[in-house]
Protein backbone atom coordinates (compact mmCIF):
# COMPACT_ATOMS: atom_id res chain seq x y z
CA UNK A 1 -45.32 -14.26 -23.21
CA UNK A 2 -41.21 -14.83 -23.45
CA UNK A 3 -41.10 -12.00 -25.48
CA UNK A 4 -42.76 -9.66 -23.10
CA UNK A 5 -40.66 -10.60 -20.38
CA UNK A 6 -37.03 -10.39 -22.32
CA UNK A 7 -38.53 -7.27 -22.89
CA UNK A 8 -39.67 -6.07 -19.53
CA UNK A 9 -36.00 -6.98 -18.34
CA UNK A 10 -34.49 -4.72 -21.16
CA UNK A 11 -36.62 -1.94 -19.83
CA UNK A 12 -35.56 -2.57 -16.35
CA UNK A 13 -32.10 -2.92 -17.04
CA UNK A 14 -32.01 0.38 -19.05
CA UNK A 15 -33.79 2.43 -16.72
CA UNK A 16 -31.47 1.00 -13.92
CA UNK A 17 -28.24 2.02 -16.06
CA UNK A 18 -29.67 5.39 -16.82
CA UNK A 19 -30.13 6.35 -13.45
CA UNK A 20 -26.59 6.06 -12.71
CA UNK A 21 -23.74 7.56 -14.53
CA UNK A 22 -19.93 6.40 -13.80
CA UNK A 23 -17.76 9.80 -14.66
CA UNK A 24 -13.98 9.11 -14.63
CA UNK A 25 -11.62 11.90 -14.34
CA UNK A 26 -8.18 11.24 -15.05
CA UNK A 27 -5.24 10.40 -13.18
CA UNK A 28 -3.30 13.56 -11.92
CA UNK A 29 0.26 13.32 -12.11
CA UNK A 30 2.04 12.70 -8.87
CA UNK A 31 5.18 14.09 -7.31
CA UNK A 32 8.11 11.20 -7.11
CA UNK A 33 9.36 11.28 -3.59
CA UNK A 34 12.96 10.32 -1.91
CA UNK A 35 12.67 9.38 1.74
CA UNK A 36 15.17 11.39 3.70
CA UNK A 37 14.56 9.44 7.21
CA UNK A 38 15.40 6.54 8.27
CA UNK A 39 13.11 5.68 10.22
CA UNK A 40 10.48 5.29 7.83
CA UNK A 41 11.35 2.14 5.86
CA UNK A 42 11.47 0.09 9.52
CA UNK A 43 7.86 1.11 10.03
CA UNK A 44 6.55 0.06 6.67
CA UNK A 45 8.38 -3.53 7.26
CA UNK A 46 6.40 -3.48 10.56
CA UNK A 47 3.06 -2.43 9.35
CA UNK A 48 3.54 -5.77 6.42
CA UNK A 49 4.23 -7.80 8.93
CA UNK A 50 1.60 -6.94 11.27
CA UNK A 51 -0.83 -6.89 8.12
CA UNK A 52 0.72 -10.07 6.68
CA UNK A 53 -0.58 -11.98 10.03
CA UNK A 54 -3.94 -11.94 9.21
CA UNK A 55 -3.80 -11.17 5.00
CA UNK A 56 -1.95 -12.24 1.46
CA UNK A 57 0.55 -8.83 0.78
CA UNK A 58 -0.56 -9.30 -3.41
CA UNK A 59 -1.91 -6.06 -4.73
CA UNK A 60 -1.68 -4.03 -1.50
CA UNK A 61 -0.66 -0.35 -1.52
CA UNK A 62 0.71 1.65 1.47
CA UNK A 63 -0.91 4.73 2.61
CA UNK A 64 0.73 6.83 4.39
CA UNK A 65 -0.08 10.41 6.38
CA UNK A 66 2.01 12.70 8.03
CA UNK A 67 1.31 15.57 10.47
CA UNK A 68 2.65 17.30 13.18
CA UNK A 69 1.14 17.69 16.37
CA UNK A 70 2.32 19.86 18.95
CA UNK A 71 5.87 19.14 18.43
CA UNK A 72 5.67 15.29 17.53
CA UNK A 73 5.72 13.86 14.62
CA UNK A 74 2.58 11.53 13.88
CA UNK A 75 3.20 9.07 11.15
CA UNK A 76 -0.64 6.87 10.41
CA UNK A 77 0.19 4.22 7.97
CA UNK A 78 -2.42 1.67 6.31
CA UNK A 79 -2.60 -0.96 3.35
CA UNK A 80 -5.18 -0.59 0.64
CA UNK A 81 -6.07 -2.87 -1.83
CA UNK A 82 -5.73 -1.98 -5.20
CA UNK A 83 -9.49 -3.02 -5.87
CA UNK A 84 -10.36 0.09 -2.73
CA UNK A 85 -9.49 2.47 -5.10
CA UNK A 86 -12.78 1.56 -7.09
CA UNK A 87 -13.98 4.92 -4.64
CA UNK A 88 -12.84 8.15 -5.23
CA UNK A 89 -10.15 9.22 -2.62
CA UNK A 90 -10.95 13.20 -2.65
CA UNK A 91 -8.88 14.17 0.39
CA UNK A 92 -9.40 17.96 1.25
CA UNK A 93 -7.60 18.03 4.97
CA UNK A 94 -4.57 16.30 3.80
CA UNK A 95 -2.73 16.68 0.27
CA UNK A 96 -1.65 14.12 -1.53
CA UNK A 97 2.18 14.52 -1.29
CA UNK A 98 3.57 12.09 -3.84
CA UNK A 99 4.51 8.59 -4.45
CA UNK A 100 7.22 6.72 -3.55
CA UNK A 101 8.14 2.73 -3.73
CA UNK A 102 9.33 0.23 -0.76
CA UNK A 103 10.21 -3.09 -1.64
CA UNK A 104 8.39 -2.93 -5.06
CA UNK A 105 5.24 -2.11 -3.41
CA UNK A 106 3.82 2.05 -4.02
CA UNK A 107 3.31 4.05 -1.15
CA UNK A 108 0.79 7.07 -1.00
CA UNK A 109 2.22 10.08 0.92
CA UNK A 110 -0.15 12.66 2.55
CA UNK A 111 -0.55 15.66 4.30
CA UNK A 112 1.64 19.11 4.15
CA UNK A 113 4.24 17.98 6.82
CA UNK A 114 5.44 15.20 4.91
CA UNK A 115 8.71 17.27 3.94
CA UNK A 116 10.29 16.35 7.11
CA UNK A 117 10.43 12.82 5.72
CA UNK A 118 10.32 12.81 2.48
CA UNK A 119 11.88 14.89 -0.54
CA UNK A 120 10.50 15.28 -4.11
CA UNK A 121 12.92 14.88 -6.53
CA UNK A 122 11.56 16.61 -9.65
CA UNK A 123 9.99 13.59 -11.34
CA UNK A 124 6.11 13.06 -12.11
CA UNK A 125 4.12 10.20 -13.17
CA UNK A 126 0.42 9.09 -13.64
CA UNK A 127 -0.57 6.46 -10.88
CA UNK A 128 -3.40 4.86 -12.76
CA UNK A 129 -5.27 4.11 -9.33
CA UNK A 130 -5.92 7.44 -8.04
CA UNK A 131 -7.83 7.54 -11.72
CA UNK A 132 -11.07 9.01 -10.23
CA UNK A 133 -14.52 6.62 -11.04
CA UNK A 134 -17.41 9.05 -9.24
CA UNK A 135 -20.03 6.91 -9.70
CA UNK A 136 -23.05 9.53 -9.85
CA UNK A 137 -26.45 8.64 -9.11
CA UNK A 138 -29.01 10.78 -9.86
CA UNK A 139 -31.91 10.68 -7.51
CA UNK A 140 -35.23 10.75 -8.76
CA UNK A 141 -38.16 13.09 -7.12
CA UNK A 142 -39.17 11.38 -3.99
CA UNK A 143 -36.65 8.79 -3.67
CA UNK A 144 -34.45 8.23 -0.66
CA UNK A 145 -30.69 8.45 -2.01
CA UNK A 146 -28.26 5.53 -1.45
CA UNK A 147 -25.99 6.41 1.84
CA UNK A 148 -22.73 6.90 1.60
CA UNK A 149 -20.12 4.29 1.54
CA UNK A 150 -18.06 3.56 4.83
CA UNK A 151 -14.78 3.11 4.51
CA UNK A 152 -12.52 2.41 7.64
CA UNK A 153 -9.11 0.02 7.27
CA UNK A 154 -6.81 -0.57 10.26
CA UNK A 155 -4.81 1.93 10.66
CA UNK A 156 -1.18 1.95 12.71
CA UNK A 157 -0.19 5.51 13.94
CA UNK A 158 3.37 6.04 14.93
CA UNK A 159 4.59 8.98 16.99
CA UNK A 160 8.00 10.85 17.18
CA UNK A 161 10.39 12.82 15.22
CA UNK A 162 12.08 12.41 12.14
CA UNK A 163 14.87 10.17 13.23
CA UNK A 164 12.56 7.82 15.90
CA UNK A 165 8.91 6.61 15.31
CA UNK A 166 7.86 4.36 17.81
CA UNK A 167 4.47 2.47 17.32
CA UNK A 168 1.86 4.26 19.49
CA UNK A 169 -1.86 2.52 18.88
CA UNK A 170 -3.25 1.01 16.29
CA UNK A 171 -7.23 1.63 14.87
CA UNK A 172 -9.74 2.07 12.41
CA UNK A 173 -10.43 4.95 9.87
CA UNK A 174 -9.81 6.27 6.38
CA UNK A 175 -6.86 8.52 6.88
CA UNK A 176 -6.70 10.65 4.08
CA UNK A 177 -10.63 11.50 4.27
């Protein structure tokens, strides 16, 4: 009787493993980035701080997007953990720009107006986070797929121009999906 049910959990655990598949692509390299305004490095301090009030700043990275609207300059900043980056981040609306590093902690640029703050300077390097883990599952006939994961951090969107970003609201949603 033991053996029949180490063996019915073998089966189980087999069949559950070959229904899903965990495909990792590797890590593209990444654009090095020089900020060229000063405004940005205040607003990074502020979004720690803010973030610091209610979390440990460990193994946090900065995300950071940059458009242009009209004729402002909106700046949406948030902190990731390292361990969200188990998800694929597959942003289609807004590029990944490049990478750049405040107070030894990486930042994530995005979007294509991110030249009027920040300036590649001809170095690459593989940022071993953005290593994509799709985890695929293949859904058998007549089952009812898994939905899709939510993500949504707090976000803090500044407003301005290059040389003056004032904090405008603060929210929640993934800014580079």
């Amino acid at each position: 009787m033991r053996y029949m049910n180490i063996n019915i959990i073998l089966i189980t655990l087999c069949i559950s493993c070959s229904s899903s598949k965990n495909v990792i692509e590797k890590a593209p390299k990444i654009d090095l980035l020089s900020v060229i305004s000063a405004s940005v490095q205040p607003i990074l301090r502020d979004v720690r701080e803010a973030y610091e009030k209610d979390y440990k700043f460990t193994n946090q990275v900065f995300v950071l997007r940059v458009e242009k609207v009209m004729d402002s300059l909106e700046v949406i900043i948030s902190v990731y953990d390292e361990s969200d980056f188990n998800i694929c981040f597959e942003p289609v609306i807004f590029p990944l720009f490049g990478l750049f590093q405040f107070d030894a902690y990486s930042v994530l640029v995005y979007g294509n107006d991110s030249q009027m703050l920040f300036e590649k300077n001809g170095d690459k390097m593989t940022y071993n986070l953005l290593e994509c883990k799709k985890n695929m599952i293949e859904k058998a006939k007549g089952k009812i797929s898994y939905p899709p994961k939510i993500f949504e951090p707090t976000v803090w969107i500044f407003s301005g121009n290059s040389n003056s970003l004032t904090f405008r609201e603060q929210s929640q949603f993934n800014i580079i999906e």
